[in-house]
N, C-alpha and C. Protein backbone atom coordinates (compact mmCIF):
# COMPACT_ATOMS: atom_id res chain seq x y z
N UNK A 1 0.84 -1.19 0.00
CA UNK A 1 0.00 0.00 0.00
C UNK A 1 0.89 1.25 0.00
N UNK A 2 0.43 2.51 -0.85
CA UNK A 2 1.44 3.32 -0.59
C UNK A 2 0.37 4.75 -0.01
N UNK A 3 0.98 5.92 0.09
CA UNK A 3 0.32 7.15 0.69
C UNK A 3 0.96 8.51 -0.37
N UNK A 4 0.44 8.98 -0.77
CA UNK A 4 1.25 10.38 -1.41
C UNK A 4 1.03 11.42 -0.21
N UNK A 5 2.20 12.48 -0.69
CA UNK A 5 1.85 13.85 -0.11
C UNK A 5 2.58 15.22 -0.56
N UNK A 6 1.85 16.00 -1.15
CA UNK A 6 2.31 16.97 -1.64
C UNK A 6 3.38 17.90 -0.95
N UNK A 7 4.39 18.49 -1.26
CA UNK A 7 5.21 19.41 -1.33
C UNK A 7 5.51 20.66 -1.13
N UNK A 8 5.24 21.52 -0.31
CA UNK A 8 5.28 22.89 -1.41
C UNK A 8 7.25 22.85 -1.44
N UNK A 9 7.83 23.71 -2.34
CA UNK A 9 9.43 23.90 -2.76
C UNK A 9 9.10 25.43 -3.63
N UNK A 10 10.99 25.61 -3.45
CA UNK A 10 10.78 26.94 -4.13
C UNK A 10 10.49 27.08 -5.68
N UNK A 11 10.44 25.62 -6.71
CA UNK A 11 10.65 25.65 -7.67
C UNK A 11 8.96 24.85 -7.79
N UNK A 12 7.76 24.65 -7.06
CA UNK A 12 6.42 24.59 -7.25
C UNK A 12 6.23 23.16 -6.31
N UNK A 13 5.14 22.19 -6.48
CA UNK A 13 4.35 21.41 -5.73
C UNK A 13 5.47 20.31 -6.49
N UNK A 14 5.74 19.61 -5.18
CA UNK A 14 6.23 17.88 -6.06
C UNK A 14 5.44 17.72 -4.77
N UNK A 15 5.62 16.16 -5.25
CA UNK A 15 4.67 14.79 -4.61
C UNK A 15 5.52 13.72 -4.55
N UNK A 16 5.17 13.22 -3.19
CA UNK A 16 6.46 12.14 -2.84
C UNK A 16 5.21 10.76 -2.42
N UNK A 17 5.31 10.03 -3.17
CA UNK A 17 4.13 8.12 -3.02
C UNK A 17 4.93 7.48 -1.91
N UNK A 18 4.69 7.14 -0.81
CA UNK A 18 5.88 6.23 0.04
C UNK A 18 5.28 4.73 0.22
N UNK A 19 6.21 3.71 -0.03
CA UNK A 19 6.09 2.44 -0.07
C UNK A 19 6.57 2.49 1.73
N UNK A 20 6.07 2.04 2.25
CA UNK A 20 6.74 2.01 3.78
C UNK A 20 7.22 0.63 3.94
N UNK A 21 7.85 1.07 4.57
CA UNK A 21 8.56 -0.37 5.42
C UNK A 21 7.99 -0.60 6.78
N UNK A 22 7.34 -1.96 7.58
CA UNK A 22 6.72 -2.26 8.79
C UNK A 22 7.80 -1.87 9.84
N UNK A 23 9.08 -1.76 9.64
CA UNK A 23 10.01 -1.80 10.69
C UNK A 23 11.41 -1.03 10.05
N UNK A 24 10.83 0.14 9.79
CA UNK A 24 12.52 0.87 9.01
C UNK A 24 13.20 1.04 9.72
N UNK A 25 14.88 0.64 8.94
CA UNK A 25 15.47 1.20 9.47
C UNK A 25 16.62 2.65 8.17
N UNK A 26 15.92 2.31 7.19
CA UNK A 26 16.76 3.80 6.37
C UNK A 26 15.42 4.04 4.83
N UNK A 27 15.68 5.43 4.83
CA UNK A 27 14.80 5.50 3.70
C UNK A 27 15.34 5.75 2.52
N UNK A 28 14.61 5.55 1.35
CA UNK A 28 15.89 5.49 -0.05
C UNK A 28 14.63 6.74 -0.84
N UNK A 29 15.10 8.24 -0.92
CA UNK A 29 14.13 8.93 -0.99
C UNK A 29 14.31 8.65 -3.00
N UNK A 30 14.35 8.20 -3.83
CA UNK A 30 14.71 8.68 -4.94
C UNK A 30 13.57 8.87 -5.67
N UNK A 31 14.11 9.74 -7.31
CA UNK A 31 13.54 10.45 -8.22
C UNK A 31 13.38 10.01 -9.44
N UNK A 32 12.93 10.42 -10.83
CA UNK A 32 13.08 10.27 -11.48
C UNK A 32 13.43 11.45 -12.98
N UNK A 33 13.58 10.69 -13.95
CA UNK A 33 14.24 11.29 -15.02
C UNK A 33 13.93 12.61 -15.95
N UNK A 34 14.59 12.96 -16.56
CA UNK A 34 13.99 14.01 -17.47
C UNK A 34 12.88 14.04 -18.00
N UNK A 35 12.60 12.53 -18.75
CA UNK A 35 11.69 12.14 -19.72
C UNK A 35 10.13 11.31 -19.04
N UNK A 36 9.73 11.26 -17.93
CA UNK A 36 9.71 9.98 -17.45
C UNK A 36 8.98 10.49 -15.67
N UNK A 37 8.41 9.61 -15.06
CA UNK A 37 8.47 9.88 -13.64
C UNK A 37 8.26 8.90 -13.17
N UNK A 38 7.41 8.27 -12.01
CA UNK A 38 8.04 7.44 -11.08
C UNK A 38 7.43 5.83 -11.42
N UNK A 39 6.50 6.34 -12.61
CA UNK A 39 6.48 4.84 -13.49
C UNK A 39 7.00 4.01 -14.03
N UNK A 40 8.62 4.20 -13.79
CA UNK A 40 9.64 3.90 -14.72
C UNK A 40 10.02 2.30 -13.99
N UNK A 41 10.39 1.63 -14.62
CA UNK A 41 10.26 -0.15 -13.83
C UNK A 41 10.90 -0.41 -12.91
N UNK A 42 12.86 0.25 -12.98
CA UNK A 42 12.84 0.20 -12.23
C UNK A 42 13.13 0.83 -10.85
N UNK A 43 12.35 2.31 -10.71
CA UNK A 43 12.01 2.71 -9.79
C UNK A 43 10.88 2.07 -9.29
N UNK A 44 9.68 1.36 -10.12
CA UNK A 44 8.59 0.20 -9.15
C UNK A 44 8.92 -0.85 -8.94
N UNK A 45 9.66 -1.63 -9.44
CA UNK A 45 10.59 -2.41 -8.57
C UNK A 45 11.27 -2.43 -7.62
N UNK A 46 12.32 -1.22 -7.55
CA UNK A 46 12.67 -1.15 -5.90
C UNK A 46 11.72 -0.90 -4.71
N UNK A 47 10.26 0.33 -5.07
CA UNK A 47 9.00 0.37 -4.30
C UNK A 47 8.70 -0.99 -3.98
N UNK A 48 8.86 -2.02 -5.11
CA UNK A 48 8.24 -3.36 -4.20
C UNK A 48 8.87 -4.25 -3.51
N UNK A 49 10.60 -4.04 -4.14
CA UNK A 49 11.19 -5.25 -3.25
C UNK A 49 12.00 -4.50 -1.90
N UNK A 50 11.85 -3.50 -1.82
CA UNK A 50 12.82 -2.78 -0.48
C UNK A 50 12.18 -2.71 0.55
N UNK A 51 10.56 -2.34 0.78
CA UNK A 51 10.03 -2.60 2.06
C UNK A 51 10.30 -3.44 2.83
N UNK A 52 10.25 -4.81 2.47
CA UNK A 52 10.17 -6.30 3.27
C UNK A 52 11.63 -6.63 3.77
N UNK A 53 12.39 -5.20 2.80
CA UNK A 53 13.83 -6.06 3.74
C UNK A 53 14.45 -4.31 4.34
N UNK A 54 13.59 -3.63 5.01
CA UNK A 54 13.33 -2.56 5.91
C UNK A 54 14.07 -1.30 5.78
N UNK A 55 13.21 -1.17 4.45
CA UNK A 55 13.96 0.51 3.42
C UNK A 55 12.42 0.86 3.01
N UNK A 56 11.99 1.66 3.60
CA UNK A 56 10.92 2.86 3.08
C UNK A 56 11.51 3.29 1.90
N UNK A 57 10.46 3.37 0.87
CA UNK A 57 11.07 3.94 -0.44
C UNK A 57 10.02 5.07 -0.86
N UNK A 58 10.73 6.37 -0.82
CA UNK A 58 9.91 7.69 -1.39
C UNK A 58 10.38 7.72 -2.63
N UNK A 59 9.23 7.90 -3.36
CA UNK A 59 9.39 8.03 -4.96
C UNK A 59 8.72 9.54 -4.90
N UNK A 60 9.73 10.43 -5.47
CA UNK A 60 10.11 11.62 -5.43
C UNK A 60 9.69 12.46 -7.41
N UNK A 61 8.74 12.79 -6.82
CA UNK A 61 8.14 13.50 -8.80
C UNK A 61 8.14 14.84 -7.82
N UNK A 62 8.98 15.32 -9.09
CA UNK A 62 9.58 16.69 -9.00
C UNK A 62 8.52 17.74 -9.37
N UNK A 63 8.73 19.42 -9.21
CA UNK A 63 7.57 19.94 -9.72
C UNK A 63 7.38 20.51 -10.92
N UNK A 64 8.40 20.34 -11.76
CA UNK A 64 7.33 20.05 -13.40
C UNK A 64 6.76 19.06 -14.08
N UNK A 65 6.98 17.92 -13.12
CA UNK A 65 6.46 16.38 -13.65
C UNK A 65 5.38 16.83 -13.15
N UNK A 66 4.92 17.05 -11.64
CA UNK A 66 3.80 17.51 -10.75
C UNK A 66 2.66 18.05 -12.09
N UNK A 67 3.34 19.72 -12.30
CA UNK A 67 2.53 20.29 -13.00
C UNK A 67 2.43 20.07 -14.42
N UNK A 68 2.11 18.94 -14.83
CA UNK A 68 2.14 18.41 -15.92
C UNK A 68 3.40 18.59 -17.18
N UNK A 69 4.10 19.38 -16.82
CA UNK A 69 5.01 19.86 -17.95
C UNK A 69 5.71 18.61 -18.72
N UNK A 70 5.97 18.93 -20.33
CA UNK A 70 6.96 17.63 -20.65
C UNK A 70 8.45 17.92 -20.98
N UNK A 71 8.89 19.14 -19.98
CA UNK A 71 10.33 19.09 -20.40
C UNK A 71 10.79 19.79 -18.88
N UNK A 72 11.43 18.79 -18.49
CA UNK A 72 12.66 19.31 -17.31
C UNK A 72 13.24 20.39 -17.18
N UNK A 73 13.49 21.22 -16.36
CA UNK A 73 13.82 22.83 -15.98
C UNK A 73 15.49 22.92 -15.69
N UNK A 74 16.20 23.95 -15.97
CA UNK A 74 17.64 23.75 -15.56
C UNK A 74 18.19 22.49 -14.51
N UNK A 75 19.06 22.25 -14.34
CA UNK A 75 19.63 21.24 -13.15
C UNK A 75 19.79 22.04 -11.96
N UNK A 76 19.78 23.57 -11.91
CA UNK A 76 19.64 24.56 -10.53
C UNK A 76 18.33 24.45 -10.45
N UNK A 77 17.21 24.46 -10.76
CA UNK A 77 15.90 24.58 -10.69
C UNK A 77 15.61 22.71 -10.14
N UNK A 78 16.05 21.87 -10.72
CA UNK A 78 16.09 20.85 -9.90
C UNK A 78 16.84 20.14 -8.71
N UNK A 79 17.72 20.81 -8.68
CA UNK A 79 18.49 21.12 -6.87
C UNK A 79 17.09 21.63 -5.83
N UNK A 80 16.75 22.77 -6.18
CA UNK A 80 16.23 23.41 -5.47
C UNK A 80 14.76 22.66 -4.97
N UNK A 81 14.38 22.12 -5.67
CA UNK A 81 12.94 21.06 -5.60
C UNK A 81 13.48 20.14 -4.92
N UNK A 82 14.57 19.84 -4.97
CA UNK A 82 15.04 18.38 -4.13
C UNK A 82 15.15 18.85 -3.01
N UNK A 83 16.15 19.61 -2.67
CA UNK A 83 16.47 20.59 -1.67
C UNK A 83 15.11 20.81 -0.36
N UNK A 84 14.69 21.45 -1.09
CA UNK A 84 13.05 21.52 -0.32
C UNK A 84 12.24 20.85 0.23
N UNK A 85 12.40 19.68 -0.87
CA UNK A 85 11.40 18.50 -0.17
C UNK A 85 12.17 17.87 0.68
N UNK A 86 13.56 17.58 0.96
CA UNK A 86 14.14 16.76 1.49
C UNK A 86 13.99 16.91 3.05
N UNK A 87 13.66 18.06 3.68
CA UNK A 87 13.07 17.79 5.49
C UNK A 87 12.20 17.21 5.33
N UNK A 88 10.77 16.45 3.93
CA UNK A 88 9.66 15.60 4.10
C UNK A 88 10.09 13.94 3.93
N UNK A 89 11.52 13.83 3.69
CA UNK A 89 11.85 12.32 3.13
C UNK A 89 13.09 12.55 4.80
N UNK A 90 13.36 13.42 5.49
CA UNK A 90 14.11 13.18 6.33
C UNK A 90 13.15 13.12 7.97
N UNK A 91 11.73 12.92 7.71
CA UNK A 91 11.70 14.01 9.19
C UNK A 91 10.99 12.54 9.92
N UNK A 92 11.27 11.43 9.43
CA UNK A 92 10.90 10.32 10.47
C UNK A 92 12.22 9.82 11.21
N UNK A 93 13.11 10.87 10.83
CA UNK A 93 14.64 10.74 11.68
C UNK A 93 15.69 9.59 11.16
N UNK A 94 14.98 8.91 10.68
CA UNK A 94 15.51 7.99 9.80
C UNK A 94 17.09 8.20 8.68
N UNK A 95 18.76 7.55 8.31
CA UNK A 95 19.02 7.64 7.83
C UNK A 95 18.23 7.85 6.08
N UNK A 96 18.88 9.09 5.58
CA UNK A 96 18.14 8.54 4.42
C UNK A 96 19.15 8.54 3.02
N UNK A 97 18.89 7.85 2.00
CA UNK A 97 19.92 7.56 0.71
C UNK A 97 19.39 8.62 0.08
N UNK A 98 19.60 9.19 -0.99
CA UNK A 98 19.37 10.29 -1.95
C UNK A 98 19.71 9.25 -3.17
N UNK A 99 18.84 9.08 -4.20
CA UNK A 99 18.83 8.53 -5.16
C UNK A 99 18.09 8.94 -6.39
N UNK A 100 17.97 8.51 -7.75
CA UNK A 100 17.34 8.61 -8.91
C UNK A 100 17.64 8.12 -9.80
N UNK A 101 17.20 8.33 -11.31
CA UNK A 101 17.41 7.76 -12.20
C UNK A 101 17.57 9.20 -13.88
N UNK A 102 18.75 9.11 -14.14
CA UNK A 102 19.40 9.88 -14.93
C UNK A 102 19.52 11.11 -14.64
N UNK A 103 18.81 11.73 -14.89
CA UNK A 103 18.46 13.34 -14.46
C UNK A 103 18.00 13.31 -12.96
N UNK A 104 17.68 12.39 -12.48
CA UNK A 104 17.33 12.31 -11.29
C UNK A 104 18.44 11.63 -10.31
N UNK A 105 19.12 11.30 -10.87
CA UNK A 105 21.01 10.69 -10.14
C UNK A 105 21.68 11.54 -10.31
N UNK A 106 22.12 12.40 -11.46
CA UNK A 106 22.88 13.95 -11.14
C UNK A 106 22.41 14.73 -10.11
N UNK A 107 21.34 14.76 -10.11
CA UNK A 107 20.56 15.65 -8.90
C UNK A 107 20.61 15.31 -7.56
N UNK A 108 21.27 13.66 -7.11
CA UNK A 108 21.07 13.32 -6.10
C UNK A 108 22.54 13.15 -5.80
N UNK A 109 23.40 13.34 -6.66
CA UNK A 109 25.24 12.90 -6.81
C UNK A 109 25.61 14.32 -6.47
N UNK A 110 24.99 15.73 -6.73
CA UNK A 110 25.06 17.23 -6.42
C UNK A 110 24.85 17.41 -5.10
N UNK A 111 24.03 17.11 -4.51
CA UNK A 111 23.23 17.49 -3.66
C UNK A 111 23.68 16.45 -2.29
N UNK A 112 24.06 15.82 -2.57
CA UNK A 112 24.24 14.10 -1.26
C UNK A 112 24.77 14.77 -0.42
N UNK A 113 25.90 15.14 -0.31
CA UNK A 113 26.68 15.71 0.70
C UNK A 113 26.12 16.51 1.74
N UNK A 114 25.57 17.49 0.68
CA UNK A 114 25.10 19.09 1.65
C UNK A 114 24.13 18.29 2.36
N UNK A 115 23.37 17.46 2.14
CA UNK A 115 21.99 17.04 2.66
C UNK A 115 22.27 15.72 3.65
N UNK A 116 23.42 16.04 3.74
CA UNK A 116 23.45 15.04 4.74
C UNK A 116 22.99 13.26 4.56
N UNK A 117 23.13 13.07 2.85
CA UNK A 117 22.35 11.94 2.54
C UNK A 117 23.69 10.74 3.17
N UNK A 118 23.05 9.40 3.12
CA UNK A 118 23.57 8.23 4.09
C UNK A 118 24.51 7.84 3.15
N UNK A 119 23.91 8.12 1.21
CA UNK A 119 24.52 7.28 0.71
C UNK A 119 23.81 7.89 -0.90
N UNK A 120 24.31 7.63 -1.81
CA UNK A 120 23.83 8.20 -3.18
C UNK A 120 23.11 6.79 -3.69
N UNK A 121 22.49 6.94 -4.38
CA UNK A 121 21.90 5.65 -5.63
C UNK A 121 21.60 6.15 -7.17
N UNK A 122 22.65 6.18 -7.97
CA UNK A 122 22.50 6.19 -9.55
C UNK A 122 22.36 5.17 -10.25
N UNK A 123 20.94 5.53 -10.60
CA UNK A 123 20.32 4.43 -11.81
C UNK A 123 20.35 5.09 -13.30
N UNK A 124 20.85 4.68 -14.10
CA UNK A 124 21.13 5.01 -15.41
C UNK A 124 22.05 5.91 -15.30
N UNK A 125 23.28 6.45 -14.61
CA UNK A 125 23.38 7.95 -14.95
C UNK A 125 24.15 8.25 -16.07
N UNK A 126 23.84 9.56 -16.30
CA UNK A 126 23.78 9.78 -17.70
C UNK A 126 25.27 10.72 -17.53
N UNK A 127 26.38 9.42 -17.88
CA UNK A 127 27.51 9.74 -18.26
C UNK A 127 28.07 11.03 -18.99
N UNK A 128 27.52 11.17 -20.52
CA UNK A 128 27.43 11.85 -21.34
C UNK A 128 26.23 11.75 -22.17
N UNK A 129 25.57 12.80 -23.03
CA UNK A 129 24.56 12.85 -23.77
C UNK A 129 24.64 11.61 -25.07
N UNK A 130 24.14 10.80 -25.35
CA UNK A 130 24.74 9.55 -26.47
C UNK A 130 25.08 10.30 -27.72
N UNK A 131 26.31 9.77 -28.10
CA UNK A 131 27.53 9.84 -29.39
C UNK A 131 27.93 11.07 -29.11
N UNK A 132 28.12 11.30 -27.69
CA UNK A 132 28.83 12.93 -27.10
C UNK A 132 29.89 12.53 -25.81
N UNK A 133 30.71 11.70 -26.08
CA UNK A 133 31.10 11.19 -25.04
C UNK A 133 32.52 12.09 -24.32
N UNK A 134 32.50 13.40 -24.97
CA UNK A 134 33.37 14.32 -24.54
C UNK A 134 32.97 15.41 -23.46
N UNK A 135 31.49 15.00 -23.53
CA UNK A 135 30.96 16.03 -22.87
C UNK A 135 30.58 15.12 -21.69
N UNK A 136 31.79 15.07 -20.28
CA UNK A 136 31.09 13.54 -19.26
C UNK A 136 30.36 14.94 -18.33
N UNK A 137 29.76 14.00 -17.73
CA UNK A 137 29.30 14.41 -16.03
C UNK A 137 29.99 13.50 -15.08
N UNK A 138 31.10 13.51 -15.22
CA UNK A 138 31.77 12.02 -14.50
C UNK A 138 32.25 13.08 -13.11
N UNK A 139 32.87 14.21 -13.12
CA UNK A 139 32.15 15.22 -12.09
C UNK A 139 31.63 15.35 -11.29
N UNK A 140 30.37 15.21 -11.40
CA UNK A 140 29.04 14.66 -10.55
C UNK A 140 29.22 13.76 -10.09
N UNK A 141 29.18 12.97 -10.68
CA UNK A 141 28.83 11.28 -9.68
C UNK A 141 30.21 11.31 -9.08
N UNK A 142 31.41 11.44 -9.24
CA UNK A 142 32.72 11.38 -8.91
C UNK A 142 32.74 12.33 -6.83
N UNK A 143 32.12 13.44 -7.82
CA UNK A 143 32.13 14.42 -6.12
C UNK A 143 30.73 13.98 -5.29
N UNK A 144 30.23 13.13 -5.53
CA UNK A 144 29.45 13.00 -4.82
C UNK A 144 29.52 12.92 -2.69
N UNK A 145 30.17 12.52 -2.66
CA UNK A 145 30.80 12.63 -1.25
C UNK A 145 30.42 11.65 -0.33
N UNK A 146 29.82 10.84 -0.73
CA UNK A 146 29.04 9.98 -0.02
C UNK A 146 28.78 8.20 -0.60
N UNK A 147 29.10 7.20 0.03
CA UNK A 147 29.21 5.87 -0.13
C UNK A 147 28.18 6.09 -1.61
N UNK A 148 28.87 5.67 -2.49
CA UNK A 148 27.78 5.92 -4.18
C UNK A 148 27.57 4.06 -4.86
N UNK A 149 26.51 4.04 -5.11
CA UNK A 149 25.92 3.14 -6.34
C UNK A 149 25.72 3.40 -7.59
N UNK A 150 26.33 2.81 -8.69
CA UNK A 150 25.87 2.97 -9.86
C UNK A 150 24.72 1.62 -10.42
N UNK A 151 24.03 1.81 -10.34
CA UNK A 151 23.39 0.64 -11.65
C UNK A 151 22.65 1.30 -13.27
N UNK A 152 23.74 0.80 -13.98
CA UNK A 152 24.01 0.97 -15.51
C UNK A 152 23.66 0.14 -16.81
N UNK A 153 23.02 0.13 -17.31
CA UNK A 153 22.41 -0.83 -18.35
C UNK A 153 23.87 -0.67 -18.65
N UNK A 154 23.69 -2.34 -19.82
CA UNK A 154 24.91 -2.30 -20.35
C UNK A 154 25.01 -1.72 -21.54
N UNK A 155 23.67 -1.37 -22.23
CA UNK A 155 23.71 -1.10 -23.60
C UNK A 155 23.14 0.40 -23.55
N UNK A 156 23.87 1.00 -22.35
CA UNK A 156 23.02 2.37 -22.35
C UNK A 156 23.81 3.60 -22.90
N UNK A 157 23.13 4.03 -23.84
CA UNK A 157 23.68 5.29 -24.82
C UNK A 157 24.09 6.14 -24.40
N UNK A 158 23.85 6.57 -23.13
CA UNK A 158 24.42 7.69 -22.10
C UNK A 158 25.58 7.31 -21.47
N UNK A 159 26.56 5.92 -21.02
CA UNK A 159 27.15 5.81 -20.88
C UNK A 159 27.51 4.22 -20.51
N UNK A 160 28.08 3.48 -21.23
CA UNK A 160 28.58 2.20 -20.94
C UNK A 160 29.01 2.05 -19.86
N UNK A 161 29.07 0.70 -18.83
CA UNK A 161 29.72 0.04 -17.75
C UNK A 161 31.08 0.91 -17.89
N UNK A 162 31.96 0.46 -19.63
CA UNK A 162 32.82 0.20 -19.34
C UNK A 162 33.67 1.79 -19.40
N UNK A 163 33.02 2.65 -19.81
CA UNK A 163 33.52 4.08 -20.06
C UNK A 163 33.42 4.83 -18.61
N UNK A 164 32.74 4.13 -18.00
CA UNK A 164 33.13 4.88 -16.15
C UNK A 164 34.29 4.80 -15.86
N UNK A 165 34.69 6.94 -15.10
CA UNK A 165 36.09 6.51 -14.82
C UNK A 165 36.25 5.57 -13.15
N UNK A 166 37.56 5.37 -12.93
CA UNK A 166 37.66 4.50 -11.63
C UNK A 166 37.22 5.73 -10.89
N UNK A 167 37.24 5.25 -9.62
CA UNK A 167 36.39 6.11 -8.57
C UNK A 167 36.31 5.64 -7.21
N UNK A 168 35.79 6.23 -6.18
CA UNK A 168 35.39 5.68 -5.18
C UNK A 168 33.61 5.83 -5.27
N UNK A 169 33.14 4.57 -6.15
CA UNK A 169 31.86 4.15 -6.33
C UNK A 169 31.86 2.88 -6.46
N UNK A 170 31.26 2.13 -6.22
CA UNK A 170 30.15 0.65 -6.90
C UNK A 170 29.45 1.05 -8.20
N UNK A 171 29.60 -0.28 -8.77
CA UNK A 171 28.77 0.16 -10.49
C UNK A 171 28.52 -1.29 -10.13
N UNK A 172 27.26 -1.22 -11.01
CA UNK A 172 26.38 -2.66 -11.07
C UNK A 172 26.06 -3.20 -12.23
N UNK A 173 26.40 -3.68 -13.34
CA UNK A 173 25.98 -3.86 -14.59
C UNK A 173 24.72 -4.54 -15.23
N UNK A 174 23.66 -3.90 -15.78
CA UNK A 174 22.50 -5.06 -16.11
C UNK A 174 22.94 -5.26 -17.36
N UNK A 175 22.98 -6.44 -17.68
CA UNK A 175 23.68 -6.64 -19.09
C UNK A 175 22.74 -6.79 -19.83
N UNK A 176 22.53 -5.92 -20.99
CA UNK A 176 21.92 -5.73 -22.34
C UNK A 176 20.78 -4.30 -22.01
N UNK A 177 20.76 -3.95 -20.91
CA UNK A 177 20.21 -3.04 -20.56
C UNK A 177 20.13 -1.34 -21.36
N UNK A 178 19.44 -1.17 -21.84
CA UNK A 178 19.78 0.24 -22.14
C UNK A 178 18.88 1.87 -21.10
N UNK A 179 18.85 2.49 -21.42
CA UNK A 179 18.87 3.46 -20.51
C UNK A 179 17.85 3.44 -20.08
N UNK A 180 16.44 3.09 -20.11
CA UNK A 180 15.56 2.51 -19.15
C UNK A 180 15.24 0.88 -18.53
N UNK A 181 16.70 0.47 -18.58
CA UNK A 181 16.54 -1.11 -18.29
C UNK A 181 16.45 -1.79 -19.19
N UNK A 182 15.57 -1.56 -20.39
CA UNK A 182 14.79 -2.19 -21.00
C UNK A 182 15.58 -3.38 -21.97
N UNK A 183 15.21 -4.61 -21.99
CA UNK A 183 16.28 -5.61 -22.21
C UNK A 183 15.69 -6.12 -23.58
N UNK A 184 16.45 -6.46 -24.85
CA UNK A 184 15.76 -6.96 -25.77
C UNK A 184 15.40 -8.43 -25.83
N UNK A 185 14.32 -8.82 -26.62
CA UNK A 185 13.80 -10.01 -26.46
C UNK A 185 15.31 -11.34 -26.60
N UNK A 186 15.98 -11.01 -27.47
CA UNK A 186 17.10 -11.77 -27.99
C UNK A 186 18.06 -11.85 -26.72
N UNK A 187 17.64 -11.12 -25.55
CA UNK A 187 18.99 -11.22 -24.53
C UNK A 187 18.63 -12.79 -23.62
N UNK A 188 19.80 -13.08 -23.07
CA UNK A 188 20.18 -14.12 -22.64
C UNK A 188 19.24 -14.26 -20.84
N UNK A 189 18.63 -12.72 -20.50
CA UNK A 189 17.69 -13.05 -19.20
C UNK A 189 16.57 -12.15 -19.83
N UNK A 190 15.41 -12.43 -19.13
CA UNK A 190 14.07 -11.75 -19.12
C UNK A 190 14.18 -10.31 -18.62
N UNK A 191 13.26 -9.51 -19.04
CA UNK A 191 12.90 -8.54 -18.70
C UNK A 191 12.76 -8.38 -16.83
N UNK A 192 12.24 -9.31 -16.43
CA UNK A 192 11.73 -9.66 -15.33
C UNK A 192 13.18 -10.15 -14.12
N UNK A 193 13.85 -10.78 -14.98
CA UNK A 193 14.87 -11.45 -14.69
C UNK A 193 16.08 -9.50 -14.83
N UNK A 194 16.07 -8.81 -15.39
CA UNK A 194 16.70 -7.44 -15.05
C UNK A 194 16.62 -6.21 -14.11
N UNK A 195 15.13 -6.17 -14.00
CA UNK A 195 14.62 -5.70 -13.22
C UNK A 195 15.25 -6.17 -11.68
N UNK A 196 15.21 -7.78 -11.31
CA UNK A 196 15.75 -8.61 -10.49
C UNK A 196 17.48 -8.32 -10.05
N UNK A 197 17.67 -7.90 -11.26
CA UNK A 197 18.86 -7.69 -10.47
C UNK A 197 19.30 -6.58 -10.10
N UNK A 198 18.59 -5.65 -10.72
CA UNK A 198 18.35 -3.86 -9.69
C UNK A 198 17.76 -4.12 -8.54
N UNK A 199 17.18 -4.86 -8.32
CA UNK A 199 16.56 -4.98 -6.91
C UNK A 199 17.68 -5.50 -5.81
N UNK A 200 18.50 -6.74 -6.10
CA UNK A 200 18.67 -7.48 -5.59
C UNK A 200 20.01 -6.79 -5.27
N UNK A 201 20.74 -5.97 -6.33
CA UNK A 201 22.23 -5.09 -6.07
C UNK A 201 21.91 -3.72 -5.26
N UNK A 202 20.52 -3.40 -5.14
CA UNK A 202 20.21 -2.17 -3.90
C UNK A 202 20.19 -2.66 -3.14
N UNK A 203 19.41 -3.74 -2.97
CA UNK A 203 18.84 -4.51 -1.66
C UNK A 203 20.19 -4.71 -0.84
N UNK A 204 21.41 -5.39 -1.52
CA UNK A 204 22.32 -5.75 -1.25
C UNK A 204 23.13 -4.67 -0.70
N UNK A 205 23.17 -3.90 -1.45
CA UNK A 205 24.31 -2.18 -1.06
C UNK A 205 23.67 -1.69 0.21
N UNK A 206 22.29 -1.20 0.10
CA UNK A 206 21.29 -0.54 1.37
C UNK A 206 21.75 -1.18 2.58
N UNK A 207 21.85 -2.94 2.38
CA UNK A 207 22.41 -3.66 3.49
C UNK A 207 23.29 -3.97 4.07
N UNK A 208 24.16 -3.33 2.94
CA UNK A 208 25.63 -3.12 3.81
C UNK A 208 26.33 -2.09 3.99
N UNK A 209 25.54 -1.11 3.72
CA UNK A 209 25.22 0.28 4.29
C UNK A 209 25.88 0.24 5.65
N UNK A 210 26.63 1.51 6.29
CA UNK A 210 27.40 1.65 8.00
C UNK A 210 26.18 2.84 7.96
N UNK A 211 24.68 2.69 8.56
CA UNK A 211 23.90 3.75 9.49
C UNK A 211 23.55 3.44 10.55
């Protein structure tokens, strides 16, 4: 069962859905993408498999997803929405992770530090813009400041497994994956079977988490 609750921030209304956990002990507040919001698979996948092993998961729609808009606002205009909401994903006292998915993992790789987050979670992040691989954000996820996750399709146009520089991060590879997970019929696991292993490499990191 989940609960929404609106926002106010300086950049308009977001809305945060929370999957709760019966017995938390850390919350994984994350977001979603440029293109996209919290329908994306696997941000509902982690909503379903992180409760039962005691991670509240806030799924975090920002406020131009909110107000219907179909195009994402500067990356300062999405600081600031995160920024804001984040005393509503912190105030059950609870450690909490700062996470998302592309546009929504830069935003949480910026921001981790100042906010006191437990721990970062980048899903897809978007290395460079695809066949622009001069232009990184490796930057971002690099300064993040805080224990970091990558999980990276393998076939994702924004940035391959293998084009990450070294770092002090975890990278997780879904193999055949491209930038929304999405696995082609011809790959060697199911759709279902990818999804599975985003679950199972948070589940795993969250749990060996020092909070």
């Amino acid at each position: 069962m989940s609960t929404s609750e609106i926002i106010q921030t300086g950049a308009g209304e977001a809305r945060i859905t929370w999957h709760t956990a019966e017995k938390a002990r850390l919350v994984l507040a994350v977001s979603h993408g440029a293109g996209g919001g919290i329908e994306a698979r696997d941000l509902q996948a982690l909503a379903g498999a992180l409760p039962p092993l005691g991670v509240s998961v806030a799924l975090v729609e920002q406020p131009w997803r909110v107000a219907g808009k179909k195009v994402a606002p500067a990356p300062k205009t999405l600081d600031t929405g995160w920024r804001d909401l984040w005393p509503a994903v912190a105030k059950q006292g609870l450690p909490v992770v700062a996470g998302g998915r592309s546009a929504g993992a830069r935003v949480a790789c910026r921001t981790a530090a100042e906010l006191g987050a437990a721990g970062a979670l980048a899903l897809s992040f978007p290395l460079h813009p695809p066949g622009k691989p001069e232009k990184s954000r490796a930057p971002e996820l690099l300064g993040a400041g805080v224990p970091t996750l990558v999980v990276q399709g393998g076939n994702d146009p924004f940035g391959k497994p293998a084009e990450f520089p070294e770092g002090a991060y975890e990278l997780v590879e879904v193999p055949f994956g491209d930038h929304g997970f999405a696995v082609p019929k011809r790959a060697s696991l199911t759709q279902r079977e990818a999804l599975d292993v985003i679950a199972a490499a948070v589940g795993e990191w969250l749990g060996a988490l020092a909070v």
